[in-house]
Protein backbone atom coordinates (compact mmCIF):
# COMPACT_ATOMS: atom_id res chain seq x y z
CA UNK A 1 -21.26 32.87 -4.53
CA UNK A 2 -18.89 30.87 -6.61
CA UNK A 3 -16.04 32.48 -4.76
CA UNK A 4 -17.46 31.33 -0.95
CA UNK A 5 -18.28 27.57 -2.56
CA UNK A 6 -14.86 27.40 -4.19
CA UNK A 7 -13.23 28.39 -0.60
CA UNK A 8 -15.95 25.85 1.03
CA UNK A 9 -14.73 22.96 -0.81
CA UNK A 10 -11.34 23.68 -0.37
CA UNK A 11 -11.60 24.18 3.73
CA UNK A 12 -13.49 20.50 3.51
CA UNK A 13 -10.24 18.71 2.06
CA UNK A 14 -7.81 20.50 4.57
CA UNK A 15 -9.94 19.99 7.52
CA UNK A 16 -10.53 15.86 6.36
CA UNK A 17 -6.82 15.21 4.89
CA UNK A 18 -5.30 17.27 8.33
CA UNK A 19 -7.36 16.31 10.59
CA UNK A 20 -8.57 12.56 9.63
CA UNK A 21 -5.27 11.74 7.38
CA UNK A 22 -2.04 13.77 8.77
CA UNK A 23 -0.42 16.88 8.36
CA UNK A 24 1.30 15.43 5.55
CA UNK A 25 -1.44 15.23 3.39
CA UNK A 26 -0.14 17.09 0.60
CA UNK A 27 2.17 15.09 -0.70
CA UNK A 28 -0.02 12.49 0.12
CA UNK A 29 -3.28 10.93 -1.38
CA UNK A 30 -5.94 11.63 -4.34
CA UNK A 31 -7.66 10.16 -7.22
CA UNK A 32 -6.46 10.38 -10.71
CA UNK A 33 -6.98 13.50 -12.15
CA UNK A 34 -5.24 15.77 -9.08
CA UNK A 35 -1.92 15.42 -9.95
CA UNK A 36 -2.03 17.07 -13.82
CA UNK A 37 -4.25 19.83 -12.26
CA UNK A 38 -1.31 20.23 -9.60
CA UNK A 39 1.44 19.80 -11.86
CA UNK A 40 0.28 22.33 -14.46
CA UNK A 41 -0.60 25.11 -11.74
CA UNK A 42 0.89 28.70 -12.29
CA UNK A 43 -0.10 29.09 -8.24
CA UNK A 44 3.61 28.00 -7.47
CA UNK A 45 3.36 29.33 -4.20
CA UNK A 46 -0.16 28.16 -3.20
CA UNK A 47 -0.96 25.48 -0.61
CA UNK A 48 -1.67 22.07 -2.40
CA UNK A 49 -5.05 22.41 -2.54
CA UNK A 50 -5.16 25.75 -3.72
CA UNK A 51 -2.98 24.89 -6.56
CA UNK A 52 -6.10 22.95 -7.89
CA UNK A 53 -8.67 24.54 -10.29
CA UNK A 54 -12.04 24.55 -9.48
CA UNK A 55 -13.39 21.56 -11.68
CA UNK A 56 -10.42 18.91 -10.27
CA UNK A 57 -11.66 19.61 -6.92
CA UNK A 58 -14.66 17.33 -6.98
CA UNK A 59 -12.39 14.97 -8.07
CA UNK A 60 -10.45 14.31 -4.60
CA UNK A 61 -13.97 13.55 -2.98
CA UNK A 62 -15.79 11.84 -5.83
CA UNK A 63 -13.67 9.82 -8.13
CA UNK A 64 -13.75 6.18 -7.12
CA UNK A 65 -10.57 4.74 -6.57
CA UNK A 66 -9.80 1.32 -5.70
CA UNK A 67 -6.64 0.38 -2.57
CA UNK A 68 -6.37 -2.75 -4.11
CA UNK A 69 -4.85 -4.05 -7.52
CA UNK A 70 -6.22 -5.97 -9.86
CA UNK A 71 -3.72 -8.45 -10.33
CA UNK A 72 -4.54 -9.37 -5.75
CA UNK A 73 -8.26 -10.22 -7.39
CA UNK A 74 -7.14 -12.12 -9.81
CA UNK A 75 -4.31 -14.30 -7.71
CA UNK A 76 -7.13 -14.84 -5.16
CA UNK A 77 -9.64 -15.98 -7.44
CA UNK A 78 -6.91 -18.22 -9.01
CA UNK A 79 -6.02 -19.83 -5.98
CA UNK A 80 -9.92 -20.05 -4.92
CA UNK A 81 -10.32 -23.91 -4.96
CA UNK A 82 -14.26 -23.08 -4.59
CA UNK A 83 -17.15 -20.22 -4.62
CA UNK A 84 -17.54 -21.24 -1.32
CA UNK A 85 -13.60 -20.80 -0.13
CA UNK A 86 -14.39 -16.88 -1.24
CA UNK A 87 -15.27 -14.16 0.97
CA UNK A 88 -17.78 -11.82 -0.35
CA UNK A 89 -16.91 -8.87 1.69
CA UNK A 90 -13.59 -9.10 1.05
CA UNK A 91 -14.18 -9.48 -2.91
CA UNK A 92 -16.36 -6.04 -2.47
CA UNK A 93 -12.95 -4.08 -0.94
CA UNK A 94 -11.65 -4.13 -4.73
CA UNK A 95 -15.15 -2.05 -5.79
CA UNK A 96 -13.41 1.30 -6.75
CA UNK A 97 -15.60 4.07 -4.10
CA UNK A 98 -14.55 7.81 -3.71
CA UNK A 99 -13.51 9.31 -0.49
CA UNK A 100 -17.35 10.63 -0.15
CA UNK A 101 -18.74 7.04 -0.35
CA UNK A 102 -15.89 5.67 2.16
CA UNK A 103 -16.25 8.25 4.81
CA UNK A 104 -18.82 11.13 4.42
CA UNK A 105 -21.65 9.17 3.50
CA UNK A 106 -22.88 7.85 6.72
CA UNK A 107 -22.91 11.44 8.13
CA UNK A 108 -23.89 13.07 5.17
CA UNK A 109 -26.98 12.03 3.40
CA UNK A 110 -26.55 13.16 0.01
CA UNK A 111 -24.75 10.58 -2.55
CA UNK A 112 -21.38 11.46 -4.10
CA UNK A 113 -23.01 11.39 -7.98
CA UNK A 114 -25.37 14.35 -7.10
CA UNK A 115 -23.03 16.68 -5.98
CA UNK A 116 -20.19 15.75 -8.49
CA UNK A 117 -22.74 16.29 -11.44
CA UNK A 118 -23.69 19.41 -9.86
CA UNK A 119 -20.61 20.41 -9.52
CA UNK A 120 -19.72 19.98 -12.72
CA UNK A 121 -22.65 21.96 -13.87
CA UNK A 122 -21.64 24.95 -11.85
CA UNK A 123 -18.14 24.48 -13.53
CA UNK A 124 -19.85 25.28 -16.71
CA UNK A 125 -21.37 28.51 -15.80
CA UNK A 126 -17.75 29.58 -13.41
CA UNK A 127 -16.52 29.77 -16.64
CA UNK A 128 -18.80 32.45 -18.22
CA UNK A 129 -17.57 34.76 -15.51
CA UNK A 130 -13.80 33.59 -15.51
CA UNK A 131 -14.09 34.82 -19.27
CA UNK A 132 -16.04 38.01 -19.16
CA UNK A 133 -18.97 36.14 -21.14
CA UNK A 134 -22.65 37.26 -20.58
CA UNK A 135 -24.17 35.39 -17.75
CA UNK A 136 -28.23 35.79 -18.04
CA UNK A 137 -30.89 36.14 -15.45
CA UNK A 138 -31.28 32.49 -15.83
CA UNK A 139 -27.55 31.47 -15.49
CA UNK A 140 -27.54 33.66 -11.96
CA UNK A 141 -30.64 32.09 -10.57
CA UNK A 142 -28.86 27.97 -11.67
CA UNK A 143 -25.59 29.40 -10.18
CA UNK A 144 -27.71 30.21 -6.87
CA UNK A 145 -29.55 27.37 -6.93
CA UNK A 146 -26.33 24.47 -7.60
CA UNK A 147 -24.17 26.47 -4.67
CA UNK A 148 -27.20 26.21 -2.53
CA UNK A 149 -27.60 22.71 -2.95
CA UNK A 150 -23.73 22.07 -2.66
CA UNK A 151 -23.33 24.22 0.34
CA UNK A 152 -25.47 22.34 2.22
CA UNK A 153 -24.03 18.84 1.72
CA UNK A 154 -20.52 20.50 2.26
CA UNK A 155 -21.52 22.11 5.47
CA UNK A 156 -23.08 19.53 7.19
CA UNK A 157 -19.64 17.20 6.34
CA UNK A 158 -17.60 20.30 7.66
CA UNK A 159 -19.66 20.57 11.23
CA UNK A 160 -19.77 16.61 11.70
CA UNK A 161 -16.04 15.88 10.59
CA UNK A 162 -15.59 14.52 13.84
CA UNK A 163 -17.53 11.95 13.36
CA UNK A 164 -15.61 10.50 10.94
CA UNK A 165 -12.50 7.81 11.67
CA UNK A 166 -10.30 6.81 9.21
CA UNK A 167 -8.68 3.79 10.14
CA UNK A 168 -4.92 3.52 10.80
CA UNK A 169 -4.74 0.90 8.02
CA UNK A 170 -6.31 3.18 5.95
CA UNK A 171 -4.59 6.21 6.39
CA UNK A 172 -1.79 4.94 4.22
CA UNK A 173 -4.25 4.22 1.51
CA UNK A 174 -6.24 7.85 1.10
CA UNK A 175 -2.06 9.11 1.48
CA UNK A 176 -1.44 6.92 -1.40
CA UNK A 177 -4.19 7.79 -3.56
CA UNK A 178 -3.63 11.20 -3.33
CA UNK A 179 0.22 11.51 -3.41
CA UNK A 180 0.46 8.93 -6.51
CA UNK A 181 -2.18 11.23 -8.55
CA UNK A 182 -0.32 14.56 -7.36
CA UNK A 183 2.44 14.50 -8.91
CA UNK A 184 3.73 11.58 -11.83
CA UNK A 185 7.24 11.34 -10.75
CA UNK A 186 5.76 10.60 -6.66
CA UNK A 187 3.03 7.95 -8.81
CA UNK A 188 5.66 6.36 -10.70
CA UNK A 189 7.87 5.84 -7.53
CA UNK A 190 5.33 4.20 -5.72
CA UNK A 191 4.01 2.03 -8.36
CA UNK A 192 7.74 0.94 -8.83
CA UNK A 193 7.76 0.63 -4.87
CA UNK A 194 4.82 -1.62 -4.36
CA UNK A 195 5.76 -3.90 -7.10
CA UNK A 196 9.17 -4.32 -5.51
CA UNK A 197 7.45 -4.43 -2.03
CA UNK A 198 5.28 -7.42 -3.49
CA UNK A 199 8.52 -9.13 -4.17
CA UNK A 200 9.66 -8.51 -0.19
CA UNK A 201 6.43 -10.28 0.97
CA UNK A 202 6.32 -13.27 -1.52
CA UNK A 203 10.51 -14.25 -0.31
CA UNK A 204 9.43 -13.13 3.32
CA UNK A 205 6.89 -15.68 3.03
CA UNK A 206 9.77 -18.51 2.00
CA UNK A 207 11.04 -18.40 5.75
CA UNK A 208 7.66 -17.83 7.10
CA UNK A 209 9.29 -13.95 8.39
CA UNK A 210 6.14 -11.53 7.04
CA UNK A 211 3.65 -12.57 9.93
CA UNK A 212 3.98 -13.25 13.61
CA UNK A 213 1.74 -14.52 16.34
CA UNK A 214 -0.61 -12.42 19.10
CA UNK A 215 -1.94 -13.68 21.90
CA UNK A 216 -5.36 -11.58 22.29
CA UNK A 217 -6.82 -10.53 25.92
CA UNK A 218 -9.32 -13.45 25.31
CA UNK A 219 -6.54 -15.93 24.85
CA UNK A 220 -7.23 -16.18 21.27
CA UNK A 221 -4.13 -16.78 18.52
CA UNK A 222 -4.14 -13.52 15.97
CA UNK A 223 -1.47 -13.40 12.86
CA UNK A 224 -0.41 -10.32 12.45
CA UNK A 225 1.80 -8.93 9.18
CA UNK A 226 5.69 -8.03 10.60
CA UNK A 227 6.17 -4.13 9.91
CA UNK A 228 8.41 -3.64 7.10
CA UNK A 229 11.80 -2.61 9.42
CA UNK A 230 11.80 -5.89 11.06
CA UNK A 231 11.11 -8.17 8.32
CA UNK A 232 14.67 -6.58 6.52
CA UNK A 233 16.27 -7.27 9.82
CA UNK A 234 14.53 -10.92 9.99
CA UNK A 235 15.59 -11.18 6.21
CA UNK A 236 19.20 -9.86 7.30
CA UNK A 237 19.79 -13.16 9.14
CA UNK A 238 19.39 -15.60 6.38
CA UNK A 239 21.31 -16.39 3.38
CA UNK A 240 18.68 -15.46 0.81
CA UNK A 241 19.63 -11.66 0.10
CA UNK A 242 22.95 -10.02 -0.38
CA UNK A 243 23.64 -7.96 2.29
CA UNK A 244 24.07 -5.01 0.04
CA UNK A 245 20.48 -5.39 -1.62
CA UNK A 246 19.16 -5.54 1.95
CA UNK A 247 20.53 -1.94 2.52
CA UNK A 248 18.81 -0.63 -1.13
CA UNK A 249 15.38 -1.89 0.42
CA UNK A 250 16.48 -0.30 3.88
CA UNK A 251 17.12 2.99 1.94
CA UNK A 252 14.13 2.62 -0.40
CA UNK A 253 12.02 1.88 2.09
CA UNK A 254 12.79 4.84 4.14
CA UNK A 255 12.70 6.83 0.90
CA UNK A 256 8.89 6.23 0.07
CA UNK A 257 8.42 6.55 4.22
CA UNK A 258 9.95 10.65 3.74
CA UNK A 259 8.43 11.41 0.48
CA UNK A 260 5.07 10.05 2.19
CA UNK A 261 4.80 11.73 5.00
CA UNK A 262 8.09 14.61 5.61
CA UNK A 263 7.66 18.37 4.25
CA UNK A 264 10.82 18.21 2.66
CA UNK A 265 10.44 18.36 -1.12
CA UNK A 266 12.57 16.12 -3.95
CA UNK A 267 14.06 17.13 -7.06
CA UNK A 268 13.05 15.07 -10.04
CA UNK A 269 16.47 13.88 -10.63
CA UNK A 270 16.59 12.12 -6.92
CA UNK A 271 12.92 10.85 -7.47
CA UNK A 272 14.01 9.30 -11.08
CA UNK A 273 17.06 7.60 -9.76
CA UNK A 274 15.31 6.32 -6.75
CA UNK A 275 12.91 4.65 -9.37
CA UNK A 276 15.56 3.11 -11.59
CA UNK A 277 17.34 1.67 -8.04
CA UNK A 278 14.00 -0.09 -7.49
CA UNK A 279 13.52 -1.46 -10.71
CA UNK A 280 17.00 -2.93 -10.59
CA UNK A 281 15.98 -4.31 -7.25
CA UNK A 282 13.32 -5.54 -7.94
CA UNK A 283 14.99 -7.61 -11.05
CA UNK A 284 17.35 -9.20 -8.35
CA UNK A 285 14.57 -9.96 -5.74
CA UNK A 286 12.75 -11.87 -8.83
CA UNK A 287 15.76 -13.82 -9.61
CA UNK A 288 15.77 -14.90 -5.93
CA UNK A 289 12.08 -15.83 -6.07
CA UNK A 290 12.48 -17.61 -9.01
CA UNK A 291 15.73 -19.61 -8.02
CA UNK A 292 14.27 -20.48 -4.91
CA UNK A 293 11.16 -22.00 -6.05
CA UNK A 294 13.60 -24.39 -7.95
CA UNK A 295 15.51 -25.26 -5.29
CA UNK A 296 14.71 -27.92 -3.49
CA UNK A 297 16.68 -29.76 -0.17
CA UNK A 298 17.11 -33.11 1.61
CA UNK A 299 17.09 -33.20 5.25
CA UNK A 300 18.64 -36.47 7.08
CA UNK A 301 18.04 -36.34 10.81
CA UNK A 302 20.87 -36.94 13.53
CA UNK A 303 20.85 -40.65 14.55
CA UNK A 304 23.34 -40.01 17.28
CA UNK A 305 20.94 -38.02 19.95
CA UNK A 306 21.28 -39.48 23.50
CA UNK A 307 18.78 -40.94 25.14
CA UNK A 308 18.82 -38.77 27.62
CA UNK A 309 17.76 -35.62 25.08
CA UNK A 310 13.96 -37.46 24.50
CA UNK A 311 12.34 -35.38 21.90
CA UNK A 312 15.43 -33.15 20.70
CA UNK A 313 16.04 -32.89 16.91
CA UNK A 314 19.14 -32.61 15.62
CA UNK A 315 20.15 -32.19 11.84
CA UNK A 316 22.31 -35.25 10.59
CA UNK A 317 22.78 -33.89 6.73
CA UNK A 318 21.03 -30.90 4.42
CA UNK A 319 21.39 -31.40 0.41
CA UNK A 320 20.66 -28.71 -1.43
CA UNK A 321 19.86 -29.28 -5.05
CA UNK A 322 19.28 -25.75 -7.32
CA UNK A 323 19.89 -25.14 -11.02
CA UNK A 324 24.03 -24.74 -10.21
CA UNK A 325 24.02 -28.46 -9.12
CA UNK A 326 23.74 -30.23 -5.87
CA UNK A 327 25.48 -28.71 -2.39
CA UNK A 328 26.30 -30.21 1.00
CA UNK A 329 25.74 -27.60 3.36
CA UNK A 330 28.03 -28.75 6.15
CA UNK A 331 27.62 -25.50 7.68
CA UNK A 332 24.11 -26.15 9.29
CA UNK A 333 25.04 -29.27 11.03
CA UNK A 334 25.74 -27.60 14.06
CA UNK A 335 24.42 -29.71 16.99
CA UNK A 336 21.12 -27.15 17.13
CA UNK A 337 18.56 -28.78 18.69
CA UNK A 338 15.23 -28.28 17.79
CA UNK A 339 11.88 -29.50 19.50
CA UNK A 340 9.40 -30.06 16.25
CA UNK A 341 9.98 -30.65 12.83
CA UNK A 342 8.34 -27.46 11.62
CA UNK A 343 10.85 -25.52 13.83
CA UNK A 344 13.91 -28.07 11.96
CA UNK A 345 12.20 -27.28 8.53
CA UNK A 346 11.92 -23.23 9.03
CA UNK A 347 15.40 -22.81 10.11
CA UNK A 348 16.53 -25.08 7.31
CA UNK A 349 14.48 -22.62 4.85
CA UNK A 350 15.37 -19.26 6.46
CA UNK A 351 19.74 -20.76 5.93
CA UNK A 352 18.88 -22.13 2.25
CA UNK A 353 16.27 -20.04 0.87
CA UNK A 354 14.41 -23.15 0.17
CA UNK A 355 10.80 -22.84 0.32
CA UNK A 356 9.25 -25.10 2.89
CA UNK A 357 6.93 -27.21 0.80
CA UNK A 358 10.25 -28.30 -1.06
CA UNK A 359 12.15 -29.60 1.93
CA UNK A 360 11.83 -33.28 1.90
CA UNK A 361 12.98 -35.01 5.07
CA UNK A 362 14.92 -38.70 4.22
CA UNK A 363 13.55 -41.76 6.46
């Protein structure tokens, strides 16, 4: 009985994680506790999820886990200038909720506590048999009784997996979950990755590169966030990152993309000095940030426009001031000609790595 429940649980995360997440799903995503259990298996050999003892099994489909930091809760509720400016449903996305609770409860009725404490119970007496100790009368009819009541939740998720739909947006994050818990070296990379890609977004966001604009069917304006390859090659064309750097994000970036979702494994050596490249990055993408919120710039418009060019811009004189002293930047004034000041002011910011709300334009 414990044998067909064991196999049960395990055909439930290979049908959801291949099916629902990818076929990459086992380097992918899980809660906490799934990577030691990996990591310390003697089943070398074994599929991923067979490498897992019994007891960290429940853990993949109910240990909350939350796909957003804690520091994102606390820089919104910083910047909040109100309870009103908040939005509640968005506040609940940090809740921490198992994979049961985000996608088998609403075919499923049968809440994630029950069957993890059961679960846990039937742990209890796997281990009387796994050690040759004497299992009662009793202990038989609680082991028939827990798989029973397991078995039927499981089954029921198993015949209605179709049912379920992960979103796209979401994929990443059940992939992430799992694949940082899996294995520490893979969790360590990618906690070193998103705190260097947090750095990419907040100096994307200087020239205004990390969202574009969507006209929907109904004629409506959408923002959209700029996929990661594009915003380097947006990033490429202005002066704010060494070229070089630019290439360690390229490679980094393509790095966490084949650890995430290829079949090819790393050695810990190439997964360690991938981590110490994007510390080191993201030290220089800091400085950046940091020099560039200093750095301020003086715009004097072109007084010399023709009459004939009626509502053309032209820049006349940039002054860049920054903690190295003040710079003419003679190499902007270029006879562009630009239709609206916010159009001037963006390609002043994406040449001087001066964030927008510190360009000042002289009357």
């Amino acid at each position: 009985m414990i044998h067909c429940i064991e196999n049960t649980m395990r055909k439930l995360i290979t049908n959801f994680m291949l099916r629902k997440v990818g076929t990459s799903w086992l380097k992918e995503s899980s809660p906490e506790t799934f990577k030691v259990a990996v990591e310390k298996s003697k089943r070398k050999d074994a599929p991923q999820v067979y490498k897992v003892d019994f007891i960290h099994l429940a853990d993949f489909l109910f240990k909350p886990y939350s796909v957003h930091n804690t520091k994102s809760l606390f820089d919104k509720l910083d910047s909040a200038e109100s309870i009103e400016s908040l939005n509640l449903e968005q506040l609940k996305e940090y809740i921490p909720k198992s994979n049961w609770q985000r996608y088998f409860s609403e075919i499923v009725d049968c809440e994630d506590s029950f069957l993890d404490s059961r679960w846990r119970k039937l742990y209890d007496l796997r281990c009387l048999i796994a050690h040759n100790a004497i299992v009662t009368k009793r202990d038989h009819e609680n082991i028939k009784q827990l798989v029973e009541e397991i078995n039927n939740s499981l089954d029921k998720a198993i015949k209605d997996i179709d049912k379920i739909s992960v979103p796209a947006d979401d994929k990443e994050i059940v992939a992430e979950s799992v694949m940082s818990n899996i294995n520490s070296l893979y969790g360590e990379f990618i906690r070193t990755w998103k705190r260097l890609d947090t750095f990419v977004l907040k100096i994307s966001k200087l020239t205004n590169t990390h969202v574009r604009e969507r006209t929907m069917p109904d004629g409506r304006i959408r923002m959209y966030p700029v996929p990661r390859h594009i915003l380097f090659r947006e990033l490429k064309k202005t002066s704010l990152l060494q070229p070089d750097l630019i290439e360690q994000l390229i490679y980094l970036q393509n790095f966490r993309n084949r650890l995430m979702h290829a079949e090819e494994m790393f050695s810990d050596s190439e997964i360690e000095s991938n981590i110490h490249l994007a510390h080191e990055c993201t030290a220089q993408l800091n400085r950046v940030f940091e020099l560039s919120m200093t750095r301020r710039a003086i715009i004097e418009l072109d007084d010399n426009v023709p009459e004939s060019m009626t509502g053309v811009i032209r820049l006349g004189r940039v002054i860049v001031e920054d903690i190295e002293g003040v710079h003419e930047r003679d190499d902007l004034i270029d006879n562009s000609e630009f239709h609206d000041m916010n159009e001037l002011v963006q390609y002043v910011t994406s040449n001087t790595g001066v964030f927008s709300e510190n360009v000042q334009i002289a009357h």
